[in-house]
Protein backbone atom coordinates (compact mmCIF):
# COMPACT_ATOMS: atom_id res chain seq x y z
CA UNK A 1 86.12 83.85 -14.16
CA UNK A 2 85.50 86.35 -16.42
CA UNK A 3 83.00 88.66 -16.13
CA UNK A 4 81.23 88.71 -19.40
CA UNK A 5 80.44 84.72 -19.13
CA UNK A 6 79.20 84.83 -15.28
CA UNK A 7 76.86 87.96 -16.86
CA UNK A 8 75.92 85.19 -19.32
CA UNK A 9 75.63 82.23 -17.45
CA UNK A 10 74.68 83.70 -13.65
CA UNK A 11 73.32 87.15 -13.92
CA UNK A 12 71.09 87.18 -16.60
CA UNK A 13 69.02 84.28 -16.00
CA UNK A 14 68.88 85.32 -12.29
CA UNK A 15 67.65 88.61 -13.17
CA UNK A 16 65.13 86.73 -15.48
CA UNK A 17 64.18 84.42 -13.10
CA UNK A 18 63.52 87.54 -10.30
CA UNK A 19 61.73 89.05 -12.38
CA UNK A 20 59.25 86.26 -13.50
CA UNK A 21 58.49 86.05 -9.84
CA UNK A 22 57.28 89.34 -8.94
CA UNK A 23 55.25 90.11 -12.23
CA UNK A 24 54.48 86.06 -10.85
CA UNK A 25 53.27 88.08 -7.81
CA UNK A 26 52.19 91.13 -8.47
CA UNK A 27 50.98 91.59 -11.89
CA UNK A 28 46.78 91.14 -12.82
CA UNK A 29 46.11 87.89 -14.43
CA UNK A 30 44.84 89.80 -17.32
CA UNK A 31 48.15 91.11 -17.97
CA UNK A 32 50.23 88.09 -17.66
CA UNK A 33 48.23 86.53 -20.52
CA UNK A 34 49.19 88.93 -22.57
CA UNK A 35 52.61 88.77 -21.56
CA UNK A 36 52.35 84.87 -22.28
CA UNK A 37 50.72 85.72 -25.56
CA UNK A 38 51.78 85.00 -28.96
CA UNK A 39 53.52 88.31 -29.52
CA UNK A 40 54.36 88.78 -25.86
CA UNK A 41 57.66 89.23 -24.17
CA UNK A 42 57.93 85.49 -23.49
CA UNK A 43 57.35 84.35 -27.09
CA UNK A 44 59.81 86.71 -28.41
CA UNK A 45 62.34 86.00 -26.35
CA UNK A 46 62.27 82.36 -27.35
CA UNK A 47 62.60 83.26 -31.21
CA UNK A 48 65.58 85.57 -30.22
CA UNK A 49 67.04 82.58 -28.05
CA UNK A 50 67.07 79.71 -30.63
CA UNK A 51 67.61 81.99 -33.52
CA UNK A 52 70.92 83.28 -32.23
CA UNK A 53 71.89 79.68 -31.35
CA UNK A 54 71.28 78.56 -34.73
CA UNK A 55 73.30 81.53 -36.09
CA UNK A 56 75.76 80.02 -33.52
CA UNK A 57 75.88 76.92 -34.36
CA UNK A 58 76.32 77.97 -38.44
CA UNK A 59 79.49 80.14 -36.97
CA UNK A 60 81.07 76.85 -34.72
CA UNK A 61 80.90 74.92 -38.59
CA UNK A 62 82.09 77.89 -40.43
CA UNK A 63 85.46 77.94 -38.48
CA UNK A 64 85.83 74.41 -37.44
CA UNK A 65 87.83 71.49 -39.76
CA UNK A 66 84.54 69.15 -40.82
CA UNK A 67 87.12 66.72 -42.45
CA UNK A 68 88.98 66.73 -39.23
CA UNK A 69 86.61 66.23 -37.08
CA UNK A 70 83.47 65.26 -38.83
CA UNK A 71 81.28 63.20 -35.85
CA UNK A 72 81.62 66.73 -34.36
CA UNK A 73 80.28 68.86 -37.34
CA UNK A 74 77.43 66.33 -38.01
CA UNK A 75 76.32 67.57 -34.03
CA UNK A 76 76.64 71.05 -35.18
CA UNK A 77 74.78 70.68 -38.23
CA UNK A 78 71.99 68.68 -36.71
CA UNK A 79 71.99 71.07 -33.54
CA UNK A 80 71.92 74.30 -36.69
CA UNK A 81 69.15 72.05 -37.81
CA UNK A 82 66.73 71.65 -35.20
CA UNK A 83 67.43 75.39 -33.95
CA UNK A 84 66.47 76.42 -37.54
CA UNK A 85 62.94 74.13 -37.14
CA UNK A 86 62.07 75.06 -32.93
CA UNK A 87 62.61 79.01 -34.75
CA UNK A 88 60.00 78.37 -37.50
CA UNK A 89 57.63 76.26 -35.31
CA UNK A 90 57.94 79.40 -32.63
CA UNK A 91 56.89 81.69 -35.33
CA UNK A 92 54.62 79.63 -37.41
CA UNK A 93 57.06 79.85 -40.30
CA UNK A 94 56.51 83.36 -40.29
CA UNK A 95 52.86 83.52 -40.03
CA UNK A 96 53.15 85.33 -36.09
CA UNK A 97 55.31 87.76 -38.43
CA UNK A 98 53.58 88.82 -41.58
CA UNK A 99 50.13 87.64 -40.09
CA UNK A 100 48.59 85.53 -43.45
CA UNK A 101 45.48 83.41 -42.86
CA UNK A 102 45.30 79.74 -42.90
CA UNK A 103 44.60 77.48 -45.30
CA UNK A 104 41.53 75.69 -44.69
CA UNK A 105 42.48 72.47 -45.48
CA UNK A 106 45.39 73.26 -42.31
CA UNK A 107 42.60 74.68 -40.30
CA UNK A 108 41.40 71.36 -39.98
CA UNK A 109 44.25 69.65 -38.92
CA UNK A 110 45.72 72.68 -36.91
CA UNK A 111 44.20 72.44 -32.94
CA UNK A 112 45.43 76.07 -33.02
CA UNK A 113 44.89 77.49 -36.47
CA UNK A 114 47.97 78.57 -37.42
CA UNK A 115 50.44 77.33 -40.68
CA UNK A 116 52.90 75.17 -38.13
CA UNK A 117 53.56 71.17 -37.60
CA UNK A 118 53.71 70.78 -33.85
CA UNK A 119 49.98 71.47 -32.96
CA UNK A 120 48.84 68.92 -35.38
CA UNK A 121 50.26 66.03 -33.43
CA UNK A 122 52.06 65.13 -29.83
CA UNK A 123 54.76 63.47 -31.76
CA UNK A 124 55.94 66.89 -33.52
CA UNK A 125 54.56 68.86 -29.86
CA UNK A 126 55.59 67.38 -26.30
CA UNK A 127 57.52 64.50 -27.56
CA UNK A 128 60.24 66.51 -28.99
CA UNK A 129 60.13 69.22 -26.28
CA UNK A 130 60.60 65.79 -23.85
CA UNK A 131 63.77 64.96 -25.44
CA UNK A 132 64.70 68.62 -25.42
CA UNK A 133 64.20 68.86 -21.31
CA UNK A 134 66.07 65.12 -21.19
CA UNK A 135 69.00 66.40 -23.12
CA UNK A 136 69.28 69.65 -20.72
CA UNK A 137 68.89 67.32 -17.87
CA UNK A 138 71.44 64.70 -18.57
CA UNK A 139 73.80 67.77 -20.31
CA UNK A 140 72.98 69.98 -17.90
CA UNK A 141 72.96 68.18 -14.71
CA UNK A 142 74.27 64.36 -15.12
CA UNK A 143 77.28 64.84 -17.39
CA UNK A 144 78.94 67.79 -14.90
CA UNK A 145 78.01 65.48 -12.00
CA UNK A 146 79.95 62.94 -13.42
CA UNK A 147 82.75 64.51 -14.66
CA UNK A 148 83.39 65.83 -11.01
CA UNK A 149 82.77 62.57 -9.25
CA UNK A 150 82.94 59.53 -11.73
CA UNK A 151 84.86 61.06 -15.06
CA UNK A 152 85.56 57.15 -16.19
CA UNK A 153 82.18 56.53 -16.89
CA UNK A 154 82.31 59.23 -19.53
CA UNK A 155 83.78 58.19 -22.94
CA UNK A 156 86.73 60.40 -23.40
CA UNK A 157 86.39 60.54 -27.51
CA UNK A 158 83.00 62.84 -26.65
CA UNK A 159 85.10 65.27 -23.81
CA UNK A 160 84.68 68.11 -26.37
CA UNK A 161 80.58 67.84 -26.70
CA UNK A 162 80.38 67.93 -23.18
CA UNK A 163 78.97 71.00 -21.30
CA UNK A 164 80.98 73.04 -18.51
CA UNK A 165 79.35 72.74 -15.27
CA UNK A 166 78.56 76.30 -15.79
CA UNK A 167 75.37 75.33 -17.34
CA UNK A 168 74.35 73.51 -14.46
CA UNK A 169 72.58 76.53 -13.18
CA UNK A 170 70.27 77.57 -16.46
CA UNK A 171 69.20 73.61 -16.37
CA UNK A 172 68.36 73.87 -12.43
CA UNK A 173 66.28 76.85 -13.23
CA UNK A 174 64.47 75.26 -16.04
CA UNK A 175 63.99 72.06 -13.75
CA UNK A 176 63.07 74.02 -10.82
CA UNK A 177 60.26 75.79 -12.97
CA UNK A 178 58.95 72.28 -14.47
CA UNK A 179 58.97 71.51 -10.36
CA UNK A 180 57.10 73.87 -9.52
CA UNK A 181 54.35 73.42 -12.27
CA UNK A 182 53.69 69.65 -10.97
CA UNK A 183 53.96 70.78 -7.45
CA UNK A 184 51.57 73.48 -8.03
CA UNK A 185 48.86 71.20 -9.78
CA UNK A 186 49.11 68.67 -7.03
CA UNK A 187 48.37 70.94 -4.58
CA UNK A 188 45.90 73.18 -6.84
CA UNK A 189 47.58 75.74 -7.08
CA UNK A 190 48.66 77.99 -10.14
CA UNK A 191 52.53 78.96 -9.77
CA UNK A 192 53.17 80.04 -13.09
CA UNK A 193 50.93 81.59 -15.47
CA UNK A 194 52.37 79.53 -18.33
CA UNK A 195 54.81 77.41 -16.68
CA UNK A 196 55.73 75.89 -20.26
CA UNK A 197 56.60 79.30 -21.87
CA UNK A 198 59.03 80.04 -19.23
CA UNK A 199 60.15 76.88 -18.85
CA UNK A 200 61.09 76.57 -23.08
CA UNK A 201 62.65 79.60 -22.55
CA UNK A 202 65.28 78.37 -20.18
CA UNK A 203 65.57 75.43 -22.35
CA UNK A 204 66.94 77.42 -25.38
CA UNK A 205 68.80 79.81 -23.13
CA UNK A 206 70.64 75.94 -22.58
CA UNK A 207 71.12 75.50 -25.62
CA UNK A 208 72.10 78.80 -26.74
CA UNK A 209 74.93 79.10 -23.77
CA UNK A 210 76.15 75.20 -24.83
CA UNK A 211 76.28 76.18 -28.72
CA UNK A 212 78.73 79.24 -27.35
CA UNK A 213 81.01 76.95 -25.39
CA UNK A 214 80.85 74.56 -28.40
CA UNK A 215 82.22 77.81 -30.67
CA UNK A 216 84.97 79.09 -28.19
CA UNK A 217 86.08 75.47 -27.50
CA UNK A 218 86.69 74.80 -31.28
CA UNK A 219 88.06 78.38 -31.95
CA UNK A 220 90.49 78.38 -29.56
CA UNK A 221 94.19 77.51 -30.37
CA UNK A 222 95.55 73.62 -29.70
């Protein structure tokens, strides 16, 4: 294995991970809200995430043949596309950036103020973010499982979308935080600060790590 991708796909979300727990620990509450704020470490690292795998995902379509293969550049471009919205939703299309006021008449439909579309309705909030966590699941944990122990139930016309079981580990750690979040309110307890911040970030790390396997698998030579 090379070294670089275990970095990548072991190291850095360990490290991550460790580190979440003792400022988890350790740190005042005070502090870890602003940590979890808007501007915070957290946030920022989620813009970084899905904007470099939309950037990504524009590189896997710029070198790929779409006539050749064009079910597997419509996945790129709608992966490039919902990258590009989850960035602008993170930032408020810019708003978190340049810091402009609200309209009033989106003040009013807005449960948080601010110039984006998935506070105004569950449908553009958790729904989406559902099918996000299903898709790391079943990518993430249910397609490697199955390629190791029942590979005929997987269509062999998709074998290039699939994910490596490498990725197994960044969707355990994202499951094991969404876990520990219901395990923690059952027993009324607080084990996270902001269990979904940390938790979306491990999601796009996903996704960012599955659009670079997608890139090397189509740039390498056949």
């Amino acid at each position: 294995m090379n070294p670089v991708n275990r970095m990548w796909w072991l190291w850095l979300p360990t490290i991550v991970f460790v580190f979440q727990i003792i400022i988890e620990l350790f740190v005042d509450g005070g502090v870890l809200s602003v940590l979890h704020s808007e501007n915070g470490p957290h946030e920022t690292l989620q813009v970084v995430t899905i904007i470099a795998a939309f950037f990504v995902a524009l590189a896997a379509l710029a070198t790929m043949k779409v006539r050749a293969h064009p079910w597997l550049a419509t996945w790129l471009a709608l992966a490039a596309i919902c990258c590009f919205y989850v960035a602008g939703e993170e930032i408020s299309w810019g708003q978190h950036v340049f810091e402009w006021g609200t309209p009033e008449f989106w003040m009013d439909r807005n449960d948080q103020g601010e110039t984006n579309l998935h506070n105004t309705s569950s449908w553009l909030d958790q729904k989406p973010r559902l099918i996000l966590l299903m898709g790391v699941v079943v990518g993430g944990l249910v397609v490697p499982a199955l390629k190791k122990f029942r590979p005929a139930l997987l269509p062999a016309r998709f074998e290039p979308v699939y994910p490596s079981a490498l990725l197994s580990y960044t969707a355990v750690l994202a499951m094991g935080v969404k876990v520990a979040e219901k395990a923690g309110e059952a027993a009324g307890l607080t084990v996270f600060e902001r269990a979904s911040e940390i938790e979306e970030l491990y999601l796009y790390y996903f996704v960012l790590l599955y659009l670079i396997e997608l890139r090397r698998r189509i740039a390498a030579p056949t």
